[in-house]
N, C-alpha and C. Protein backbone atom coordinates (compact mmCIF):
# COMPACT_ATOMS: atom_id res chain seq x y z
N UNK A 1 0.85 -1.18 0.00
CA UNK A 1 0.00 0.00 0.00
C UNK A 1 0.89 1.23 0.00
N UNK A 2 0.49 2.03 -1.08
CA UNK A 2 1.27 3.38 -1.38
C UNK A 2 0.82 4.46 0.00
N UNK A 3 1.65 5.28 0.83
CA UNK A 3 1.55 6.44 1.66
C UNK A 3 1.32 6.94 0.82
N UNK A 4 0.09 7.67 0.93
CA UNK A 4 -1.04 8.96 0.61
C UNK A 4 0.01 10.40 1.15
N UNK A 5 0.41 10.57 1.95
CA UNK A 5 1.41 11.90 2.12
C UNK A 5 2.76 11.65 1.46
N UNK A 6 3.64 10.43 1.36
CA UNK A 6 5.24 10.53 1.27
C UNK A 6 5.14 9.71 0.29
N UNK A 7 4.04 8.91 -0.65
CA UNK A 7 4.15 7.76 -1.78
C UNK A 7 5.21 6.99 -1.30
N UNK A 8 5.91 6.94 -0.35
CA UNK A 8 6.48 5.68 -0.10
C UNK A 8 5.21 3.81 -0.53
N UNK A 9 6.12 3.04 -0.53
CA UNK A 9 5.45 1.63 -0.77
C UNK A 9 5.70 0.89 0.67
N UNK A 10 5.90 0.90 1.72
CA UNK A 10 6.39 0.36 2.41
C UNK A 10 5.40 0.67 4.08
N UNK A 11 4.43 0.17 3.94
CA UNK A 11 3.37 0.67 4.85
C UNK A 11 3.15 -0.60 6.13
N UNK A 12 2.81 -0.73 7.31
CA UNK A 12 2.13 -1.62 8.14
C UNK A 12 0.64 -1.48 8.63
N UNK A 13 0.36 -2.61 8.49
CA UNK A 13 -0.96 -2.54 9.05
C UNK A 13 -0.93 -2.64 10.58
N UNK A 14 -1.53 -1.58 11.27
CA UNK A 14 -1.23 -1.51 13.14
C UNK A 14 -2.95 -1.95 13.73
N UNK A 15 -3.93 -2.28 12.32
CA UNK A 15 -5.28 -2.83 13.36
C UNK A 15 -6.55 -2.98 12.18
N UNK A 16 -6.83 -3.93 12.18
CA UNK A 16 -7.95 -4.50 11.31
C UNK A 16 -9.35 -4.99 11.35
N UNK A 17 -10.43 -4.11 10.90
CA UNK A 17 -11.57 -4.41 11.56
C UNK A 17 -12.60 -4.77 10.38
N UNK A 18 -13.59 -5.47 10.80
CA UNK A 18 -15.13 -5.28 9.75
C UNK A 18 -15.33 -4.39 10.21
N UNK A 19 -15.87 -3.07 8.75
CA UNK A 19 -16.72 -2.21 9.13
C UNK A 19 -18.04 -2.03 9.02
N UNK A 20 -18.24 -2.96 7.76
CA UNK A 20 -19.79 -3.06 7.45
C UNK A 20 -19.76 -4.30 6.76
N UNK A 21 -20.63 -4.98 5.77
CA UNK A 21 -20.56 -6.35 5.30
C UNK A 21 -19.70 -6.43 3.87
N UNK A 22 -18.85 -7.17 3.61
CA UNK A 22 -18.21 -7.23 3.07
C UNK A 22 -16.46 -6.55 3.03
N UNK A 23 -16.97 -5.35 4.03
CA UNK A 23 -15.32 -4.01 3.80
C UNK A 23 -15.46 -4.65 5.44
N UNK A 24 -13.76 -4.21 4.85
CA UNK A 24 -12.48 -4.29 6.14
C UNK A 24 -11.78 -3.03 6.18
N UNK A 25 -11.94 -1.95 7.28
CA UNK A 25 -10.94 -1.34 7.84
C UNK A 25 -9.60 -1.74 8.64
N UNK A 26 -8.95 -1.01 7.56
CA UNK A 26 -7.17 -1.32 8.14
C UNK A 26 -6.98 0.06 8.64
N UNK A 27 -6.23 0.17 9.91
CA UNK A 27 -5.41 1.47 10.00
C UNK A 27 -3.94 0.96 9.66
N UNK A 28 -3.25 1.93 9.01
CA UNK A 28 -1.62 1.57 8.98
C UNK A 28 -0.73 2.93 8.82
N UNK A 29 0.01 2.22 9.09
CA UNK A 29 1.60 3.56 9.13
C UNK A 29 2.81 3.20 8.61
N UNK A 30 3.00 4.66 8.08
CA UNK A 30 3.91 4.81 6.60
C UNK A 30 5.38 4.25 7.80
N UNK A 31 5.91 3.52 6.82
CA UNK A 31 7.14 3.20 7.82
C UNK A 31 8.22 3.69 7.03
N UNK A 32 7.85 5.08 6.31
CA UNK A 32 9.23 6.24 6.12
C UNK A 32 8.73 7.02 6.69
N UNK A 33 7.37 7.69 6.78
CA UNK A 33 7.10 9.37 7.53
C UNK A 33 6.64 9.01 9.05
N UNK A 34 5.87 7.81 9.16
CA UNK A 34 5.36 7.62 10.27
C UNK A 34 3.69 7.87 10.35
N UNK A 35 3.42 8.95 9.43
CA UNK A 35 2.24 8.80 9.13
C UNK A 35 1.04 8.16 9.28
N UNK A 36 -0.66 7.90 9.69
CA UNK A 36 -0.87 7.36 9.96
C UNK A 36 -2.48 7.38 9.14
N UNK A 37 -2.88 6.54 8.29
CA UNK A 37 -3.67 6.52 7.44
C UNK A 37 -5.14 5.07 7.55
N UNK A 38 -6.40 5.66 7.09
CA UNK A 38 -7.07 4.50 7.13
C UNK A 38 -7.46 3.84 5.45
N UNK A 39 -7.29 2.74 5.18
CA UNK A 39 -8.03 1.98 4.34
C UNK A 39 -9.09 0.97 4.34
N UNK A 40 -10.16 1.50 2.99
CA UNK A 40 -10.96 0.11 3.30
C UNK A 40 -11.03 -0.41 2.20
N UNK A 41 -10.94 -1.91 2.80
CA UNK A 41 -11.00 -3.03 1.75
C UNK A 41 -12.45 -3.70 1.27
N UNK A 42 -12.44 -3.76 0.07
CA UNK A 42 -13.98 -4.67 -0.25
C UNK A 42 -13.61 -5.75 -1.16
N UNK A 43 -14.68 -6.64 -1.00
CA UNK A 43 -14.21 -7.65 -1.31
C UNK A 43 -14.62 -7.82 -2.99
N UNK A 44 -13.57 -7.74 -3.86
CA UNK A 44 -14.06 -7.31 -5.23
C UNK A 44 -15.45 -8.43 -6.01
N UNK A 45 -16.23 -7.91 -6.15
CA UNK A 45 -17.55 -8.88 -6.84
C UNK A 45 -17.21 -9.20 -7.79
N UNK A 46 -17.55 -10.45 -8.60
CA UNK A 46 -17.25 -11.48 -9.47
C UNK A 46 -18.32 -11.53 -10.55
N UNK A 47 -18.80 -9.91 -10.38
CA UNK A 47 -19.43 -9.64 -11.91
C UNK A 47 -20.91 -10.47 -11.71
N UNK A 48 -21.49 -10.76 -10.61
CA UNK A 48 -23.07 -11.41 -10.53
C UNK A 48 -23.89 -10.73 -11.41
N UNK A 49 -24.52 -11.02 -12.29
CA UNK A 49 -25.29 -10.72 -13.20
C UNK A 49 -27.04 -11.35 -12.44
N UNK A 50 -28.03 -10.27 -13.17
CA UNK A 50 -29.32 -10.91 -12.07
C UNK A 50 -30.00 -10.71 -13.42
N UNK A 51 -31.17 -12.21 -13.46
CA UNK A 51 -31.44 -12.28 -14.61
C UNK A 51 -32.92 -11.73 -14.65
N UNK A 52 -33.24 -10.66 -15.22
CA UNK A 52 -34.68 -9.95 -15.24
C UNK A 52 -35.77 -10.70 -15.24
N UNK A 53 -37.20 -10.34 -15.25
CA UNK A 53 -38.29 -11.00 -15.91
C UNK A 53 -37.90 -11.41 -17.08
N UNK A 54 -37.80 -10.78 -17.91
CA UNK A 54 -38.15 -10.93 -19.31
C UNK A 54 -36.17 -11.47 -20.35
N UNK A 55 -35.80 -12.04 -18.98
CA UNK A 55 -34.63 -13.10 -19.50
C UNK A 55 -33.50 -12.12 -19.64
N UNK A 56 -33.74 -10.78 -19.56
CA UNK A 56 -32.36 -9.77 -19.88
C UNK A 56 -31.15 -9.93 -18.37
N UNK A 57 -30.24 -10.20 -18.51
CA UNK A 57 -28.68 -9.88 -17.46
C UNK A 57 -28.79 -8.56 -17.08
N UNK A 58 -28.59 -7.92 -16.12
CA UNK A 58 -27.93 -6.97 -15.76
C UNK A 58 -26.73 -6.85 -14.62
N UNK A 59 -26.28 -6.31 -14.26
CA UNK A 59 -25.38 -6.39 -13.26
C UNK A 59 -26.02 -6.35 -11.76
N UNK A 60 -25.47 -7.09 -10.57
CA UNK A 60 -26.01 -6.88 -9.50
C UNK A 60 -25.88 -5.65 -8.89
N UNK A 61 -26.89 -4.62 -8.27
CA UNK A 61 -26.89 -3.75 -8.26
C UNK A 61 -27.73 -3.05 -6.72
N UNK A 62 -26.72 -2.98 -5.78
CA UNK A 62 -27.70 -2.71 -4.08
C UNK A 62 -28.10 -1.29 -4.29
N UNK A 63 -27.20 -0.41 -5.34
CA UNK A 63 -28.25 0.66 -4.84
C UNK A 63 -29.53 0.50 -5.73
N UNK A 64 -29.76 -0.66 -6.19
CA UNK A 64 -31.68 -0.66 -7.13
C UNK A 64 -32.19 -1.33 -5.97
N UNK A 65 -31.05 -1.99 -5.28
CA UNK A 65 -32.76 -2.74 -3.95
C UNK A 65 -32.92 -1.16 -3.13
N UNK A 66 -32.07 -0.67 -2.65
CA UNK A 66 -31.73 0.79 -2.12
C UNK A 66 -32.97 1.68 -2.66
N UNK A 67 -32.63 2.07 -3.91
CA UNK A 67 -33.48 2.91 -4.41
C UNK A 67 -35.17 2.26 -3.87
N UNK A 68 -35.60 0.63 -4.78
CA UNK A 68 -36.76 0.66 -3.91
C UNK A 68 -37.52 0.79 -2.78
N UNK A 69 -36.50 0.21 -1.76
CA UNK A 69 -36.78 0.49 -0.07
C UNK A 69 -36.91 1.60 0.24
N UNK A 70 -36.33 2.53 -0.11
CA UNK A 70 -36.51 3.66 0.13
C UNK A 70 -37.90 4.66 -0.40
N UNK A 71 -38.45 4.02 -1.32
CA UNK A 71 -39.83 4.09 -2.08
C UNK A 71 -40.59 3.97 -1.16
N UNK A 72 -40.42 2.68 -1.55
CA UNK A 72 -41.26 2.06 -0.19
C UNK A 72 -41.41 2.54 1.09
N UNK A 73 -40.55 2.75 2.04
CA UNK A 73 -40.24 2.98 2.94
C UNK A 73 -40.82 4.83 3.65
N UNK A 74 -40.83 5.51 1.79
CA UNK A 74 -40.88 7.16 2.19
C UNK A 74 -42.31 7.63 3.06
N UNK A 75 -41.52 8.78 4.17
CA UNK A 75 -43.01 8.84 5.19
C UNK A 75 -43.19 7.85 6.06
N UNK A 76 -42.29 6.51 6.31
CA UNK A 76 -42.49 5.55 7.40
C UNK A 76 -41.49 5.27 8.39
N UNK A 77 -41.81 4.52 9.38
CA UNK A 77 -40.45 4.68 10.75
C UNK A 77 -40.08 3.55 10.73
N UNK A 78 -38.64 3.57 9.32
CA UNK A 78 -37.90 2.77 9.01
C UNK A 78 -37.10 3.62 8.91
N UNK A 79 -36.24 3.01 9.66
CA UNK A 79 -34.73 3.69 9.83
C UNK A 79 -34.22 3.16 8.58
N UNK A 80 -32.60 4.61 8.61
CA UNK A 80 -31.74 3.83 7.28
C UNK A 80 -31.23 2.59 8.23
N UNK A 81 -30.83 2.77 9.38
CA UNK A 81 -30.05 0.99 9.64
C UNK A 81 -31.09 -0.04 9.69
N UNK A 82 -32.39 -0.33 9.64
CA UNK A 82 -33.13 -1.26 9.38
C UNK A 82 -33.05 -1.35 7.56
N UNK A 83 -32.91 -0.04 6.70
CA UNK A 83 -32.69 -0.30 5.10
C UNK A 83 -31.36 -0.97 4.81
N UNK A 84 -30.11 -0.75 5.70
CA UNK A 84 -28.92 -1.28 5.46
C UNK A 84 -28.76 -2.81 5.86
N UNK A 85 -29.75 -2.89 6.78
CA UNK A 85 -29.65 -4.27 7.51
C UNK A 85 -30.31 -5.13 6.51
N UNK A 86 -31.79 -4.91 5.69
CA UNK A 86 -32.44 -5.49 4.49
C UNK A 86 -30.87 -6.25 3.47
N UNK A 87 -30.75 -4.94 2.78
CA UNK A 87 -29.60 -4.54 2.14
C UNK A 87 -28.39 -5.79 2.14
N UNK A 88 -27.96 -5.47 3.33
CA UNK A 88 -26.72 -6.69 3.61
C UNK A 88 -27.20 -7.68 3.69
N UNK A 89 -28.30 -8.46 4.40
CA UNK A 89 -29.01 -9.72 4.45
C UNK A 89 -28.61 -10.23 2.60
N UNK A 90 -29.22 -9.15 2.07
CA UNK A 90 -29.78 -9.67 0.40
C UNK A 90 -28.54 -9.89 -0.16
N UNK A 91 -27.56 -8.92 0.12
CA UNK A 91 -26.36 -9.23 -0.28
C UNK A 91 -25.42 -10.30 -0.07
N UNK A 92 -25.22 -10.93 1.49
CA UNK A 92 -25.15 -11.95 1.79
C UNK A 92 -25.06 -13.05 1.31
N UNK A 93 -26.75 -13.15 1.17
CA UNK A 93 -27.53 -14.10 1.07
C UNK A 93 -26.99 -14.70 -0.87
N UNK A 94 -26.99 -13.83 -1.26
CA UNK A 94 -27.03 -13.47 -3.31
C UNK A 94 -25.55 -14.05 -3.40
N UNK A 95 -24.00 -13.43 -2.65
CA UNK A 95 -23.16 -14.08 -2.89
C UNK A 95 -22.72 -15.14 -2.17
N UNK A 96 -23.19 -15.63 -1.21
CA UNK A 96 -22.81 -16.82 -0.38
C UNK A 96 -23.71 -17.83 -1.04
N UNK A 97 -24.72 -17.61 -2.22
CA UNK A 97 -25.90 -18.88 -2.93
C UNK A 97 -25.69 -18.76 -4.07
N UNK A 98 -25.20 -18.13 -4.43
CA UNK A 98 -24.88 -18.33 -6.42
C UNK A 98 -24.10 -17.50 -6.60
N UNK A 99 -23.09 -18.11 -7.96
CA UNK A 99 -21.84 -18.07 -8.21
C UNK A 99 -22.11 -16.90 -9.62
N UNK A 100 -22.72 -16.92 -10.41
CA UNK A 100 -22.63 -15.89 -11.40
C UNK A 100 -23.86 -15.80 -11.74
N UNK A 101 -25.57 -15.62 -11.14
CA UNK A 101 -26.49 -15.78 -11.37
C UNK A 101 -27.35 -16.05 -10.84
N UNK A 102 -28.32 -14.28 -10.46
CA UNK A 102 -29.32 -14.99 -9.69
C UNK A 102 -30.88 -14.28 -10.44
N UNK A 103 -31.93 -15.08 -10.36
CA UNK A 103 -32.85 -14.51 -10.70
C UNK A 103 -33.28 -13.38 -9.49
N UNK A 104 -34.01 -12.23 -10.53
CA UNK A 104 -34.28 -10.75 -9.92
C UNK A 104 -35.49 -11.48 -8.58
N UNK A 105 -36.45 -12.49 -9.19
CA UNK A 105 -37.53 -13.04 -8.08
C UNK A 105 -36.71 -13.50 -7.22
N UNK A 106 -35.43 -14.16 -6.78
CA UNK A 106 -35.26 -14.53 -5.38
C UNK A 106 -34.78 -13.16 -4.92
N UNK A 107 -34.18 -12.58 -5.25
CA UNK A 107 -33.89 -11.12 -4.68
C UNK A 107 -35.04 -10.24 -3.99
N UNK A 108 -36.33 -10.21 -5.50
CA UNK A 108 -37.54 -9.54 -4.24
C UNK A 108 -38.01 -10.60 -3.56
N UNK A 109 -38.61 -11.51 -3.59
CA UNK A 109 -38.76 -12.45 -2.82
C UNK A 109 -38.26 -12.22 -1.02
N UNK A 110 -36.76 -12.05 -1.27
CA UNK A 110 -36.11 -12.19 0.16
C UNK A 110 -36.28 -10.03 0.79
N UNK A 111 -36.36 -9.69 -0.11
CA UNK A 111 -36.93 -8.12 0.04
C UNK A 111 -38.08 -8.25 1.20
N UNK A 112 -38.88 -8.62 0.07
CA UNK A 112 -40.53 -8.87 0.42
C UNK A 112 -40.46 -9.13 2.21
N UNK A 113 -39.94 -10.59 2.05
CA UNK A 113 -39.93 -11.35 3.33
C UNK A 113 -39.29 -10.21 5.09
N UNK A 114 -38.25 -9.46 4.24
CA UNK A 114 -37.59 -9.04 5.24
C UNK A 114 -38.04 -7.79 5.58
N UNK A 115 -38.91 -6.68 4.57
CA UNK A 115 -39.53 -5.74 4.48
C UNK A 115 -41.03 -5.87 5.68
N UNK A 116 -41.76 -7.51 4.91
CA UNK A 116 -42.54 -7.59 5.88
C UNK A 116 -42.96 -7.63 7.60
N UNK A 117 -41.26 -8.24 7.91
CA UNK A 117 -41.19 -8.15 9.55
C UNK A 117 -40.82 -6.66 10.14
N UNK A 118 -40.59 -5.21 8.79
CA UNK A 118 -40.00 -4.79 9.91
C UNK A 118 -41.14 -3.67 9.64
N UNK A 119 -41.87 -3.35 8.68
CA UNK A 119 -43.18 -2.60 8.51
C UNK A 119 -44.11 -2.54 7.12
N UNK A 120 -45.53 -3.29 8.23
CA UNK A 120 -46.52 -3.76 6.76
C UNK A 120 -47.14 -3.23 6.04
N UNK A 121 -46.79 -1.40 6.03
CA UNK A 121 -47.59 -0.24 5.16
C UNK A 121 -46.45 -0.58 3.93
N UNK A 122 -44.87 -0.51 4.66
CA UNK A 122 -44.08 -0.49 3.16
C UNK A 122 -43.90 -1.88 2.77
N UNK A 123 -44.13 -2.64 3.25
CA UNK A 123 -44.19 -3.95 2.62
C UNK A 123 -45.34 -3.78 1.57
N UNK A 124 -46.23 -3.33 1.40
CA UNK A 124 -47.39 -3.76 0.63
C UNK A 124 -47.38 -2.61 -0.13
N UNK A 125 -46.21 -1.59 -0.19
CA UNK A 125 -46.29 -0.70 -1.47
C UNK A 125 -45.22 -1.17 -1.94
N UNK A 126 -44.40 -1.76 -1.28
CA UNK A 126 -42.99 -2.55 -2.30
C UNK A 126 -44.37 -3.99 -3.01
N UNK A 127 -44.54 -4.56 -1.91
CA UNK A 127 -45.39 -5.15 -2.75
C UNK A 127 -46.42 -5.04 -3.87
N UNK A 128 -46.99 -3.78 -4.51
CA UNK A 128 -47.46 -3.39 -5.20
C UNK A 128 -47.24 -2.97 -6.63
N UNK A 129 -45.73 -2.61 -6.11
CA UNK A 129 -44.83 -2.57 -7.00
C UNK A 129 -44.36 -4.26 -7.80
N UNK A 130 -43.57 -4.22 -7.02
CA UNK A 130 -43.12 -5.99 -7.32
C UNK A 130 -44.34 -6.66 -7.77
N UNK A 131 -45.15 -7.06 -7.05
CA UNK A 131 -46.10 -7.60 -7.34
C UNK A 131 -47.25 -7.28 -8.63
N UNK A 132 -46.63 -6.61 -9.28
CA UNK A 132 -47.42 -5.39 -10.59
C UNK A 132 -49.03 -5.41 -9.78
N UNK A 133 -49.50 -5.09 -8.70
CA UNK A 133 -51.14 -4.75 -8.57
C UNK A 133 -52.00 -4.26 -9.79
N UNK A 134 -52.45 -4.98 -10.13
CA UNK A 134 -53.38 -4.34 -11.47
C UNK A 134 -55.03 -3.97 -10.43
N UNK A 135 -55.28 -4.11 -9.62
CA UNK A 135 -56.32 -3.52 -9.25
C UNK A 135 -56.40 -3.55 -7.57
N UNK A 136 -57.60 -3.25 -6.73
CA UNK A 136 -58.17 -3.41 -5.89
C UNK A 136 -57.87 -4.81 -5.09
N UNK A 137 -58.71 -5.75 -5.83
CA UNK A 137 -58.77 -6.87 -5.57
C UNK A 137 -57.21 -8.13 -5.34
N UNK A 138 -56.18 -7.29 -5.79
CA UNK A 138 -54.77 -7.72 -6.00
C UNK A 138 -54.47 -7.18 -4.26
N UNK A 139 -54.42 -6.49 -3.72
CA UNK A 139 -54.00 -5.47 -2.67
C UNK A 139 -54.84 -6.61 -1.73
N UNK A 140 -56.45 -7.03 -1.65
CA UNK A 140 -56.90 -7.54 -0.66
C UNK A 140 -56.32 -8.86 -0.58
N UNK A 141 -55.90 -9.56 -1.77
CA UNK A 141 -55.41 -11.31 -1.50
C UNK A 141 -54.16 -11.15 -0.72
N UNK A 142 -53.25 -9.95 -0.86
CA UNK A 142 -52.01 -9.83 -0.38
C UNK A 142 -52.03 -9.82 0.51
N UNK A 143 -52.87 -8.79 1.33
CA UNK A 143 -53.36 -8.28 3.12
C UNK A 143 -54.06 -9.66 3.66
N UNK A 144 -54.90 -10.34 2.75
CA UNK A 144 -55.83 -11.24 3.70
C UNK A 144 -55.01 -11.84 4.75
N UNK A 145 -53.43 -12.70 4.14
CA UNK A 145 -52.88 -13.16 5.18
C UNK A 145 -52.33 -12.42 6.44
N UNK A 146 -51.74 -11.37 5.96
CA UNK A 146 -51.53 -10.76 6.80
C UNK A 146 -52.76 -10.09 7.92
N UNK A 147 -53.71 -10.17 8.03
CA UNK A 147 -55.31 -10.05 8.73
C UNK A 147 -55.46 -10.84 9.48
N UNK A 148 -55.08 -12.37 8.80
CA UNK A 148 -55.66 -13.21 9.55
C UNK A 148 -54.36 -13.21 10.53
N UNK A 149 -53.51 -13.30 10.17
CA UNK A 149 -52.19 -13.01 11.58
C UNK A 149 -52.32 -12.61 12.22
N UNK A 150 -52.63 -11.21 12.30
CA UNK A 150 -52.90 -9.71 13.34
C UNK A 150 -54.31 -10.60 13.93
N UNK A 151 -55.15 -11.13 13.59
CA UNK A 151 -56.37 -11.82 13.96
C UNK A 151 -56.22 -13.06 15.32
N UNK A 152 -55.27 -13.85 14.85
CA UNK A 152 -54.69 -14.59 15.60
C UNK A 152 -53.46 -14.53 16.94
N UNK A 153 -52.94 -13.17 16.29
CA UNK A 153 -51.87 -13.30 17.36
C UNK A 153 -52.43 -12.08 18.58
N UNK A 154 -51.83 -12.32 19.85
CA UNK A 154 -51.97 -11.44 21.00
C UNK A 154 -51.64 -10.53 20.86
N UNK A 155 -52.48 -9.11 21.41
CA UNK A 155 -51.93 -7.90 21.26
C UNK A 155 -51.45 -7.19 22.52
């Protein structure tokens, strides 16, 4: 690792941490100036391609689950660390289960699922979305289960 003040090449690492899922914070020091600098490491992706509805590749892409949750989510008391926590789960989950290919449905799928435990107004406008709602009657089959839950469980 090149020193950022003296471009020396000759650096130590003095402490190494996870900072979030996937990146590693290193602190280290230039061992010509003394200097004392942080890096983070990520772990380079292997090009996962996610295969659309309609059979097209694109690249895997957290800020499009990002962008939706946050749709979803606008006007509700969902924190960003409950959106980051979604987020990393999916991410996780996508490179620890397939190697160059995942369909876009297990991705919302595991959205859906994880959206639903943490609030059921934005679950059911992500769901509306995802789910293309073409009417009324689309919105009530979705809720019924969720009814009969709230129905059954103690309050």
């Amino acid at each position: 690792m090149m020193c950022p003040f003296c471009h020396n090449g000759e650096t130590k690492v003095i402490d190494s941490r996870l900072s979030q899922d996937f990146v590693i914070r290193r602190r280290r020091a230039c061992l010509e100036c003394s200097r004392r600098f942080t890096t983070y490491e990520r772990i380079e992706e292997t090009g996962l391609k996610v295969i659309k509805k309609d059979g097209s590749r694109v690249p895997f892409d957290q800020e499009k689950i990002r962008s939706g949750l946050e749709k979803a989510c606008y006007k509700r008391p969902v924190s960003e660390a409950d959106v980051d926590a979604i987020i990393g789960a999916v991410e996780a989950d996508v490179y620890g289960n397939f190697e160059r290919e995942v369909p876009s449905r297990h991705i919302g799928e595991m959205v859906f699922k994880l959206l639903r435990e943490i609030d059921q107004v934005a679950f059911v406008r992500f769901a509306s979305v995802y789910r293309e709602f073409k009417d009324v009657n689309d919105f009530v089959e979705e809720l019924e289960p969720m009814l009969r839950d709230s129905e059954h469980s103690p309050n």
